[in-house]
Protein backbone atom coordinates (compact mmCIF):
# COMPACT_ATOMS: atom_id res chain seq x y z
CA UNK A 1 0.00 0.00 0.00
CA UNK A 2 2.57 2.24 0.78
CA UNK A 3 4.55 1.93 -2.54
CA UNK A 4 0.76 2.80 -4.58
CA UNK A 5 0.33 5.67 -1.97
CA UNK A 6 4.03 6.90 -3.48
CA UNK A 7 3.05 6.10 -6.89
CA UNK A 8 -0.24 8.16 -6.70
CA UNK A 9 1.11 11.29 -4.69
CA UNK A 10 3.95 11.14 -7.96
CA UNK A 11 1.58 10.96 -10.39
CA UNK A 12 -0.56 13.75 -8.56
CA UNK A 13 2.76 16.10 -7.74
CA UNK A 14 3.47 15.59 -11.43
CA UNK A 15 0.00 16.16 -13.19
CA UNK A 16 -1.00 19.26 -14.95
CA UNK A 17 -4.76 19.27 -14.25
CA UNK A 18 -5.74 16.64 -11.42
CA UNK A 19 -9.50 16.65 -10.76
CA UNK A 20 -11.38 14.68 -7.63
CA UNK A 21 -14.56 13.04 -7.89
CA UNK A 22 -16.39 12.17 -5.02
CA UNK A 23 -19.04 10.06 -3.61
CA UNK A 24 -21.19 9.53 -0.53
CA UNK A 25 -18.13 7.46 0.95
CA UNK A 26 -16.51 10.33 1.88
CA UNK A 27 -19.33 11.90 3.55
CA UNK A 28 -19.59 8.56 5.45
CA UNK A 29 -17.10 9.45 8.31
CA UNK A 30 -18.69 12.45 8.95
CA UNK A 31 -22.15 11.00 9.94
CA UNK A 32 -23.85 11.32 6.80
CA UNK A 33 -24.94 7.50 5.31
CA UNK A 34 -24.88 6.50 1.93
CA UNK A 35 -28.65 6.21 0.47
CA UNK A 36 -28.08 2.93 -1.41
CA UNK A 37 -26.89 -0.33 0.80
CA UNK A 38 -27.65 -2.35 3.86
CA UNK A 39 -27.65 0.83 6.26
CA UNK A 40 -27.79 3.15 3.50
CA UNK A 41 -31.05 5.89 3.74
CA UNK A 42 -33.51 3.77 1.40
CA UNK A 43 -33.55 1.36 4.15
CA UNK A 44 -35.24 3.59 6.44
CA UNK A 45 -37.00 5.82 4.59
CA UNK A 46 -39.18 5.36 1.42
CA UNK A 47 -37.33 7.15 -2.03
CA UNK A 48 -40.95 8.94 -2.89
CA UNK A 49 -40.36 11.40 -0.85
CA UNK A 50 -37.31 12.73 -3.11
CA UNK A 51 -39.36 12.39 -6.25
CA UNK A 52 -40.17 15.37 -7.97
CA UNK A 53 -44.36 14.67 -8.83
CA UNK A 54 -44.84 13.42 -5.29
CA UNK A 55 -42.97 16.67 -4.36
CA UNK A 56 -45.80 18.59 -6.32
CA UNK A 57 -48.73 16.66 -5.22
CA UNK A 58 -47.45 16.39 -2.13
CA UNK A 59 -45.32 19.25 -0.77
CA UNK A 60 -45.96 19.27 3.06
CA UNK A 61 -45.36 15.57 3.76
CA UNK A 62 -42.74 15.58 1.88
CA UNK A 63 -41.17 18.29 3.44
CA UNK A 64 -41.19 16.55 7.02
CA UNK A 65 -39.08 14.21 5.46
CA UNK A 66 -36.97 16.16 3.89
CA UNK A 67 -36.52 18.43 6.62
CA UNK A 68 -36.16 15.13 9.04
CA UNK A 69 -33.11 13.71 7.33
CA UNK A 70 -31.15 16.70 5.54
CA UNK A 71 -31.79 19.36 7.98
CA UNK A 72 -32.00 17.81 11.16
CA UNK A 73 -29.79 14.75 10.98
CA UNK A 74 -27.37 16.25 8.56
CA UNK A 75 -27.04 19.91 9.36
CA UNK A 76 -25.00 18.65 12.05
CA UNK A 77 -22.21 16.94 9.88
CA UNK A 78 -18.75 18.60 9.49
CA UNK A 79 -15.85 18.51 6.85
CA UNK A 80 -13.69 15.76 7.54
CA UNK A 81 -10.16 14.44 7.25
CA UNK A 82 -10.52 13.85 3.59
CA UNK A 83 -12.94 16.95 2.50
CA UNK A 84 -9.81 19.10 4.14
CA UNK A 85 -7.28 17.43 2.72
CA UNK A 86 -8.56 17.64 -0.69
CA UNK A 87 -9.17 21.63 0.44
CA UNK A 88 -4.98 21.60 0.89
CA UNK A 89 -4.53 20.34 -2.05
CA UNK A 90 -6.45 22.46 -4.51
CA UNK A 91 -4.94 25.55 -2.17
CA UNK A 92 -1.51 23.99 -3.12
CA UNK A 93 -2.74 24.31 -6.89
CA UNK A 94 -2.23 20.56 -6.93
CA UNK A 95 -5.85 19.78 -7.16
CA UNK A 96 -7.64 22.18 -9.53
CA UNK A 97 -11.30 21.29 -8.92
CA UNK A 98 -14.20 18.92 -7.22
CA UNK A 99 -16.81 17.28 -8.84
CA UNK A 100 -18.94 15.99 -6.30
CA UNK A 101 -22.22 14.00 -6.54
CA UNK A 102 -23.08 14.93 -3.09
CA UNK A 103 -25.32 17.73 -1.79
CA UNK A 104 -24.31 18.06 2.02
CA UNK A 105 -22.14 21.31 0.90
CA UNK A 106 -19.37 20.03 3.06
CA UNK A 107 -16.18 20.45 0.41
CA UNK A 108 -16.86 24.47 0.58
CA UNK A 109 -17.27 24.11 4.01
CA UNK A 110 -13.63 22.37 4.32
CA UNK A 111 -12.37 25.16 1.81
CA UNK A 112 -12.44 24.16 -1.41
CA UNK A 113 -13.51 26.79 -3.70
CA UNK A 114 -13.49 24.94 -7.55
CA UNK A 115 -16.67 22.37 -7.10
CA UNK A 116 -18.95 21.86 -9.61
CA UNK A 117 -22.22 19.94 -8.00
CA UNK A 118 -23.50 17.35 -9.98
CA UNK A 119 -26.97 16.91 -7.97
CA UNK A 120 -27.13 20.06 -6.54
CA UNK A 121 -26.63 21.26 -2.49
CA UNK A 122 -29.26 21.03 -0.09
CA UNK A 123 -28.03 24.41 1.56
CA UNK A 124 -30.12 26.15 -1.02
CA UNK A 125 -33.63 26.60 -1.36
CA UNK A 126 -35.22 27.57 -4.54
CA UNK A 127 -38.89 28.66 -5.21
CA UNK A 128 -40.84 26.44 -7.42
CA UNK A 129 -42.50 29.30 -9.11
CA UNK A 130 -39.98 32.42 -9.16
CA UNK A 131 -36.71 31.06 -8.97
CA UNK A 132 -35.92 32.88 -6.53
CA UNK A 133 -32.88 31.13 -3.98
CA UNK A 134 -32.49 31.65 -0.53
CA UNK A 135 -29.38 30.02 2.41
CA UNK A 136 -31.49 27.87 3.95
CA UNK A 137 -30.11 28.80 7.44
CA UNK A 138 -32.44 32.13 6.81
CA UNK A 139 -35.57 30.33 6.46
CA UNK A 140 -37.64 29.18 9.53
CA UNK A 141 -38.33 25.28 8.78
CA UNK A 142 -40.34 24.93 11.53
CA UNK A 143 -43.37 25.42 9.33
CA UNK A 144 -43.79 23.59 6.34
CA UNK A 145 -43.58 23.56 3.69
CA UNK A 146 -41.29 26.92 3.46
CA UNK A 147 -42.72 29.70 1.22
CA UNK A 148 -41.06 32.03 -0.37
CA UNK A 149 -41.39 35.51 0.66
CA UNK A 150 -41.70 36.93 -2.62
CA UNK A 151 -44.43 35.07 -4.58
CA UNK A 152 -45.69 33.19 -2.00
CA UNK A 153 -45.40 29.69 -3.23
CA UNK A 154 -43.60 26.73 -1.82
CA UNK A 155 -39.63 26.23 -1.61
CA UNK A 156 -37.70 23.33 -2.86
CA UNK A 157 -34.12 22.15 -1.90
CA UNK A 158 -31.74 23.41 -4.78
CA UNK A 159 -30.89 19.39 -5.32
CA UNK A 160 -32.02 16.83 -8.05
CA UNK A 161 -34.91 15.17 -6.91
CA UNK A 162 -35.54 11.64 -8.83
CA UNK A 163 -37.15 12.87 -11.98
CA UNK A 164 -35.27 16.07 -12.49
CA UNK A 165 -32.51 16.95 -14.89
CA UNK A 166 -28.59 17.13 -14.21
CA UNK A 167 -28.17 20.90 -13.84
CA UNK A 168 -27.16 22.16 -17.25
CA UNK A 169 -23.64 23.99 -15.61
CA UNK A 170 -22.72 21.73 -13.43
CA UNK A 171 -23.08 18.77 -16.06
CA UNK A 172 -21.07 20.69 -18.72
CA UNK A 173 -18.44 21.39 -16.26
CA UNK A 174 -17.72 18.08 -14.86
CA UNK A 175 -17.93 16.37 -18.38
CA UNK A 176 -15.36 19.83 -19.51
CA UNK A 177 -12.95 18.89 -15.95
CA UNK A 178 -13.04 14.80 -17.44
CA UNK A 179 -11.82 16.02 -21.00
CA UNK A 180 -8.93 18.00 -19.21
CA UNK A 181 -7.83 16.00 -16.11
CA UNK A 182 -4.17 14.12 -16.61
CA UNK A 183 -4.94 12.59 -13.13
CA UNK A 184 -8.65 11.74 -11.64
CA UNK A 185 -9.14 10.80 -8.56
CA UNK A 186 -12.32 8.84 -7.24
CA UNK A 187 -12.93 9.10 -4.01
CA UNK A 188 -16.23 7.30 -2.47
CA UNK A 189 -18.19 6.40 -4.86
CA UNK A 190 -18.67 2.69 -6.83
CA UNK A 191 -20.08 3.97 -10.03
CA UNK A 192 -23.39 3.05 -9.97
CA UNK A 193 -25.75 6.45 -10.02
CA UNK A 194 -26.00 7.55 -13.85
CA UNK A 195 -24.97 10.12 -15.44
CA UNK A 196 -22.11 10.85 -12.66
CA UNK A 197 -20.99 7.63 -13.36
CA UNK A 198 -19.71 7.99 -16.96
CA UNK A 199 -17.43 10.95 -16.03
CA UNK A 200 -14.87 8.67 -14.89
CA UNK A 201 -15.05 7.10 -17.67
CA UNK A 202 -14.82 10.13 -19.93
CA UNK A 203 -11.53 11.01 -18.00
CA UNK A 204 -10.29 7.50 -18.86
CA UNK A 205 -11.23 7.96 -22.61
CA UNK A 206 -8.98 11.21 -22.85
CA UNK A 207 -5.83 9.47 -20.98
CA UNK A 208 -6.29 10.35 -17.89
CA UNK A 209 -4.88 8.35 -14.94
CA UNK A 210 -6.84 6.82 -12.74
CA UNK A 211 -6.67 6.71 -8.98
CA UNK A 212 -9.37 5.19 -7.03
CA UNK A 213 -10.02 5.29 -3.14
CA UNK A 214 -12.64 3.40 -1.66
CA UNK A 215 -13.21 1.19 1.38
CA UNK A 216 -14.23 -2.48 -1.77
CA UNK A 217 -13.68 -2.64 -4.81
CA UNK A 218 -16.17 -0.56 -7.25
CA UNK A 219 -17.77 -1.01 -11.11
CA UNK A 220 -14.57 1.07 -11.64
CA UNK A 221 -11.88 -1.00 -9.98
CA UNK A 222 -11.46 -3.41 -12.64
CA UNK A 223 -12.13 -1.52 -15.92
CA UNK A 224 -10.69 2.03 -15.30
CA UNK A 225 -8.77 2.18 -12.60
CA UNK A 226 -4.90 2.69 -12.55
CA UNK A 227 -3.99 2.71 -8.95
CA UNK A 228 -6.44 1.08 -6.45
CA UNK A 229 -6.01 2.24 -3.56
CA UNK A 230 -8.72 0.07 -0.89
CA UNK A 231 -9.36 2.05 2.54
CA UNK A 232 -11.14 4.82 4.26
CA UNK A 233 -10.92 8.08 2.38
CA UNK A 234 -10.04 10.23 5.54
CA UNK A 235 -6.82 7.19 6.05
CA UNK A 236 -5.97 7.28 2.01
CA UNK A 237 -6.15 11.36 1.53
CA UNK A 238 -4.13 12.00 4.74
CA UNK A 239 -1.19 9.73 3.56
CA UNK A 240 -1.04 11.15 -0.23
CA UNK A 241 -1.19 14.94 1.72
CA UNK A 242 1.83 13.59 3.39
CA UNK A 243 3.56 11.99 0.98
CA UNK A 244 3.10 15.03 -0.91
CA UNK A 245 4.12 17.39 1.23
């Protein structure tokens, strides 16, 4: 392990453009579960409530889900190991941007500032009628559904709800980051959510190298990957920081 640790802080210390890609796995030591999986969220809680007709039809029940697991549970989740080492890194100008398929908004909140957010961030509300956005730590979610103060009509979470597009930036940007990475590294995710999963492989396809962390081998492991590197992503990052530094 520690000779493919070397290998990848080389090839990262040596890259041009290295991009990370990351997955619930890295959220995973900071409290927040994955929603797929034996203990992931689907397990406890039914997936209608994060589709986008039910969301229509059905705004207020909805909403005391919604409210129940992102707000309540985790609003109390903080960066971690990995987030902040990935943070160094871009500061370092060794990692030049994050493409992240999660929504908890903790990769700003660890410092990085490049992330393009392939399903969105759940720190934003937007109204279903206006547009308008608001921080969601200025709205009172203690009655629900939220409103917005302008038109009057109920607020979403700025994320992709099942049904809903890949927002138009954010999708151009990550497949733009795979077409220009030398190095890509995939950090906590096994490939199975589509679209994000084919950016990866777009990297691949333009020669970039791979580096994968995650805790088992992924859909990834044995087609793309150049330097597998099995293990928790707060352990893996924290040893390529050092190696690097």
């Amino acid at each position: 392990m520690d000779n493919k640790i070397q290998l990848a802080a080389q090839l990262i210390k040596n890259s041009k453009h290295t991009t990370a890609f990351t997955g619930a796995g890295i959220s995973v030591e900071s409290g927040i579960p994955p929603f797929r999986g034996v203990n992931g969220l689907w397990s406890k809680y039914d997936p209608i409530v994060l589709d986008i007709d039910y969301f229509y039809s059905n705004p207020n029940e909805a909403w005391i889900k919604i409210k129940e697991i992102f707000y309540d549970f985790f609003g109390k989740a903080k960066p971690n190991v990995a987030h902040i080492s990935i943070a160094n890194l871009e500061k370092k100008g060794l990692i030049k941007s994050v493409i992240t398929q999660n929504i908890d908004n903790l990769h700003q909140e660890a410092g990085s500032e490049i992330i393009y957010e392939f399903h969105g961030n759940s720190q934003k509300l937007i109204c279903t009628n206006c547009n308008k956005t608001f921080n969601v730590k200025n709205i009172n979610l203690d009655n629900l559904p939220p409103k917005c103060d302008k038109c009057g009509n109920v607020l979403k979470p700025d994320f992709v709800f099942f049904g809903e597009q890949i927002p138009e930036y954010a999708n151009t940007m990550s497949f733009n980051e795979a077409n220009n990475a030398d190095v890509f590294i995939i950090i906590g995710t096994t490939g199975e959510v589509m679209p994000a999963s084919i950016v990866p492989h777009t990297a691949k396809k333009n020669g970039a190298k791979i580096i994968e962390i995650n805790t088992q081998a992924s859909s990834y492991t044995n087609s793309i990957t150049d330097i597998f590197l099995q293990g928790k992503a707060t352990d893996i990052m924290k040893k390529i920081e050092l190696a690097i530094s």
